[in-house]
Protein backbone atom coordinates (compact mmCIF):
# COMPACT_ATOMS: atom_id res chain seq x y z
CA UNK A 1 162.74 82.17 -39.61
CA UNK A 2 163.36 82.50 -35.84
CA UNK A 3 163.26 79.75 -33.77
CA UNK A 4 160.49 80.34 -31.14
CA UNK A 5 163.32 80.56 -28.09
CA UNK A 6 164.72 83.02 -29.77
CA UNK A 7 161.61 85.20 -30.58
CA UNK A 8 160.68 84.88 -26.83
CA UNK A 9 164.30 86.36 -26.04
CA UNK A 10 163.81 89.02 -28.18
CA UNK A 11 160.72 90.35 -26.85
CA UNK A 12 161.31 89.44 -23.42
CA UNK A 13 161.75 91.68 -20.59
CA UNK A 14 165.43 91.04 -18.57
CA UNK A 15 165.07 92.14 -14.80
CA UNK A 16 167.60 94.46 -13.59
CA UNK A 17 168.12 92.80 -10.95
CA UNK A 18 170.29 94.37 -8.25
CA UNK A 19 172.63 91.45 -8.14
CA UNK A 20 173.12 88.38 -10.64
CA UNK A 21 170.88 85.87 -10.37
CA UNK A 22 170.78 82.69 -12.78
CA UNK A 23 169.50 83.73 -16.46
CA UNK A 24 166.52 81.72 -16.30
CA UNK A 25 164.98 83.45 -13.61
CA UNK A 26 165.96 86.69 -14.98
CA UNK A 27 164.49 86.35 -18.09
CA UNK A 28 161.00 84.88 -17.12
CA UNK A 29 158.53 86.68 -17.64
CA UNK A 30 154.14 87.10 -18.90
CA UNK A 31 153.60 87.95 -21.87
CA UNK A 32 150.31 88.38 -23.66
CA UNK A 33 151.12 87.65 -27.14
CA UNK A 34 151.00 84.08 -27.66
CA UNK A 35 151.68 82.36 -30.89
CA UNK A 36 148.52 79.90 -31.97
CA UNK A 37 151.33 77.39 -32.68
CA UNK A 38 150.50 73.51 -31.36
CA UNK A 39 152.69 72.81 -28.19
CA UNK A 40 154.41 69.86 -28.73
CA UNK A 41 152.87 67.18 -26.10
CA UNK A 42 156.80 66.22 -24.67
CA UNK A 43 156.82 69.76 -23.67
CA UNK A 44 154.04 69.94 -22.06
CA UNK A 45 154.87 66.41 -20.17
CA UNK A 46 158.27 68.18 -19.45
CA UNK A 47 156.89 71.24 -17.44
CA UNK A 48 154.23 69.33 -15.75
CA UNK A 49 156.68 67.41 -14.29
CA UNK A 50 158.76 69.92 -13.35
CA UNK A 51 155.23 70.73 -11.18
CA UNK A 52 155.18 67.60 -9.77
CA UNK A 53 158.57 68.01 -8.52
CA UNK A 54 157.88 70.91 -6.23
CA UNK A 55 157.89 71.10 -2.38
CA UNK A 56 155.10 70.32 -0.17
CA UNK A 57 154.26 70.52 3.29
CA UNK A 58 154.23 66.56 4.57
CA UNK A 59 154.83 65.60 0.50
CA UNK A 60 151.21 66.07 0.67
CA UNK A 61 151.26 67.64 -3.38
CA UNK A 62 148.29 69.34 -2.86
CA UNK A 63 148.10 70.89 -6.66
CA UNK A 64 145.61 69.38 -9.37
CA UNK A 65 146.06 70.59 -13.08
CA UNK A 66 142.75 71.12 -15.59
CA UNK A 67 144.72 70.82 -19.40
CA UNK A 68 142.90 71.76 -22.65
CA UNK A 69 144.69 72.21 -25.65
CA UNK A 70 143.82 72.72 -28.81
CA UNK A 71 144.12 68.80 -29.92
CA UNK A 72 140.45 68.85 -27.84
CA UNK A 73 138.82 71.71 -28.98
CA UNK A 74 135.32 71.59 -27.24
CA UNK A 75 137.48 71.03 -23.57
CA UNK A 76 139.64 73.97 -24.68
CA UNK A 77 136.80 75.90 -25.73
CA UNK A 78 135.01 75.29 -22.16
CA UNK A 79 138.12 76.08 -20.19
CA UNK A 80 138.31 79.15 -22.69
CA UNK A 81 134.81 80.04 -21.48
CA UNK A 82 135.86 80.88 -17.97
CA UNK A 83 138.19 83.41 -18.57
CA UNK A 84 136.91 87.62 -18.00
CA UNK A 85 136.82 90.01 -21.20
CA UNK A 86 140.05 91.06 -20.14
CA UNK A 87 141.88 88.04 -20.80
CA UNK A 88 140.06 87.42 -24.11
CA UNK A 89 143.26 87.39 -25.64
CA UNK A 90 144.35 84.38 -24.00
CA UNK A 91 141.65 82.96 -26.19
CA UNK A 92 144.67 82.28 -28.91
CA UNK A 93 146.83 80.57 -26.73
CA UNK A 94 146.97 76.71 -27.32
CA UNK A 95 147.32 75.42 -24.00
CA UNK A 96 145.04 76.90 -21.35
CA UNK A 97 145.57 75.24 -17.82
CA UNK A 98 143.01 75.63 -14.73
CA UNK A 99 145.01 74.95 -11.62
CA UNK A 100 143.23 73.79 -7.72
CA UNK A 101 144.91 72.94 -4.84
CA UNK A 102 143.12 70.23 -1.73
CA UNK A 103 142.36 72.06 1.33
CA UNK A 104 142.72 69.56 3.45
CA UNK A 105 145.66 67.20 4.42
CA UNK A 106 144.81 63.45 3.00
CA UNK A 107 146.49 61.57 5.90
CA UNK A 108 144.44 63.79 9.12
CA UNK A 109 141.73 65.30 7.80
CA UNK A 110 143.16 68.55 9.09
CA UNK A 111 143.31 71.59 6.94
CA UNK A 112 146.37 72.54 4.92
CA UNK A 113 146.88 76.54 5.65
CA UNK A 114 149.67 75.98 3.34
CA UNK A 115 148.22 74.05 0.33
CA UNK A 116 147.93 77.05 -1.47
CA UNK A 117 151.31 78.40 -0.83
CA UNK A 118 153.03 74.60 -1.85
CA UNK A 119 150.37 75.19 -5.57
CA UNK A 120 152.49 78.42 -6.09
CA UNK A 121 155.38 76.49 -5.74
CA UNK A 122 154.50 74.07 -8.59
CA UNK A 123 153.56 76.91 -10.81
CA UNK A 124 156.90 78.48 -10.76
CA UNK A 125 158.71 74.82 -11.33
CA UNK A 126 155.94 74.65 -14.40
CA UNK A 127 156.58 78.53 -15.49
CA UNK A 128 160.67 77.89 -15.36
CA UNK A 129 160.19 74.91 -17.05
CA UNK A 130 158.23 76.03 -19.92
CA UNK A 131 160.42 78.53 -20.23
CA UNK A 132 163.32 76.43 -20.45
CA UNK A 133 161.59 74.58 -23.12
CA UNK A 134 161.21 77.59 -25.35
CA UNK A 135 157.70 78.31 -24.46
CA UNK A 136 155.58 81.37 -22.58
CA UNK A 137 153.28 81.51 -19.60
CA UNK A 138 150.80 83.91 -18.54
CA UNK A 139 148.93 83.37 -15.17
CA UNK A 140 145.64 85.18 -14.63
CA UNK A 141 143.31 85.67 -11.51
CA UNK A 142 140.41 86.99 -13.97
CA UNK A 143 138.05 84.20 -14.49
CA UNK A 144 134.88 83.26 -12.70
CA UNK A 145 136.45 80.73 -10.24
CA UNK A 146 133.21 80.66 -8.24
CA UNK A 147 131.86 78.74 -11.73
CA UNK A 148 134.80 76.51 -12.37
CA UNK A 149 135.11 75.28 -9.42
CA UNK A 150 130.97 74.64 -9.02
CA UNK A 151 130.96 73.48 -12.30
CA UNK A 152 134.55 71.36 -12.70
CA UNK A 153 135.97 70.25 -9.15
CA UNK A 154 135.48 68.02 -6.42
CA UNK A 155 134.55 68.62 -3.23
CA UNK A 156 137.41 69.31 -0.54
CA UNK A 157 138.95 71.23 -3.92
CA UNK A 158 139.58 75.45 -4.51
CA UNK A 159 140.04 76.86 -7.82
CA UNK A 160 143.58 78.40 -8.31
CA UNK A 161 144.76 80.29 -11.29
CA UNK A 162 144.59 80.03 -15.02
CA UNK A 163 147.61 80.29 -17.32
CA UNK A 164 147.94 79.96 -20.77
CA UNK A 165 151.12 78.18 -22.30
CA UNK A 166 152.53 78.45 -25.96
CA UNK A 167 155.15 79.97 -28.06
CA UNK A 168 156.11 83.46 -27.99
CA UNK A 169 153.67 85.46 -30.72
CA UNK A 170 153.97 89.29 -32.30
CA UNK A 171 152.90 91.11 -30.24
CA UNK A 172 150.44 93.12 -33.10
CA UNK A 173 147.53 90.91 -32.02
CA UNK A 174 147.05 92.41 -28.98
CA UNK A 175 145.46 96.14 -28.23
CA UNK A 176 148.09 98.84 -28.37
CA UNK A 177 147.22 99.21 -24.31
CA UNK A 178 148.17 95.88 -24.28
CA UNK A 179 151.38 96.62 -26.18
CA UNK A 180 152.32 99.64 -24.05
CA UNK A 181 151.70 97.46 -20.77
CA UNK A 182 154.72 94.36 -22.23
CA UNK A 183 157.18 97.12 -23.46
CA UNK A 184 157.16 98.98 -19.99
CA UNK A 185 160.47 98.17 -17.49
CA UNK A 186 160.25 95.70 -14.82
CA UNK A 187 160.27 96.25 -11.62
CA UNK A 188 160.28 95.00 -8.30
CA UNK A 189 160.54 96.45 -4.84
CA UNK A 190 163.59 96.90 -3.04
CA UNK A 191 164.96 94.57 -0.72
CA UNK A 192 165.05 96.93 2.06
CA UNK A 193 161.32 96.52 1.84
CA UNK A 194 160.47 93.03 1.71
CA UNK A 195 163.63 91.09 3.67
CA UNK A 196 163.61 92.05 7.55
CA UNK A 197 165.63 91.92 10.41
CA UNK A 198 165.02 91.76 13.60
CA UNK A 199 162.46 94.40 13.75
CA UNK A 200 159.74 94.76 11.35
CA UNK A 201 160.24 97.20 8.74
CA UNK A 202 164.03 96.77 9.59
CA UNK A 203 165.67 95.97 6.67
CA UNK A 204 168.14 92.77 7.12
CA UNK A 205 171.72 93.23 7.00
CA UNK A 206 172.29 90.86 4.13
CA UNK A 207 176.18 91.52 4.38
């Protein structure tokens, strides 16, 4: 039998990346098919605090994660409840994770224009992690985060994303548009089109 690592290597999707860049950044990527396989809980302790290590404006750590698994079932099932018809298939997944960030810095008072922006930054130290440790991640915008975040946070809190966590899965559960969609290249745009110089547009001279 393969070992779950290797199952995720063998369906995953390497960038070609334009110039080498370390392996596991390369190799993460979102798939859909998720195993219904328990996620052991030092795992999950790992990549959450591989989150908790991430930069923050003024160490303010403005990110808040919502956990179910499937060790609670009726919390699972409510987080579960959230999600669009699209992402139904997230359903399987054994870990589903609502994430919020604090709008406002705890020290002033002031608002934080870059909570969110410091929340995406403990995402990707939770996605690399997990990925380190074997596992898959899938974010997803589509869920009703006008009811979550009525329904499940605190004032002075915004809704984030949802991701589901767990072990690489075939990918013959999902819908064959679905299938198409995580056998299609990567890709990215060019540098020229995102890193500037000194005009706008410009592309930097990178050497």
């Amino acid at each position: 039998m393969k070992q779950a690592s290797d199952l995720a290597l063998e369906q995953g999707r390497p960038a070609p990346t334009a110039v080498e860049i370390r392996p596991l950044i390369a190799a993460r990527w979102s798939p859909r098919a998720i195993a219904d396989r328990r996620v052991e809980p030092e795992k999950l302790r790992a990549v959450f605090e591989a989150a908790r290590w991430a930069p923050s404006s003024f160490n303010e750590q403005p990110w808040r994660f919502l956990v179910g698994t499937v060790d609670e079932p009726e919390w699972i099932e409510r987080l579960r409840d959230y999600l669009t018809s699209g992402n139904a298939w997230a359903t399987r997944a054994p870990v589903l994770v609502a994430s919020a960030f604090k709008t406002d810095f705890t020290q002033s008072g002031k608002p934080n224009r870059v909570a969110l922006r410091d929340l995406g930054a403990a995402e990707e130290n939770l996605f690399l992690q997990a990925y380190a440790e074997g596992l898959v991640m899938h974010q997803m915008a589509g869920f009703d985060n006008e009811r979550l975040q009525r329904e499940l946070l605190p004032d002075g809190f915004v809704a984030g994303t949802m991701f589901a966590i767990g072990y690489a899965g075939d990918r013959g559960v999902l819908s064959e548009k679905q299938q198409e969609s995580e056998r299609q290249p990567r890709k990215r745009k060019d540098l020229s089109e995102l890193v500037f110089g000194r005009e706008w547009g410009e592309a930097a001279d990178l050497g």
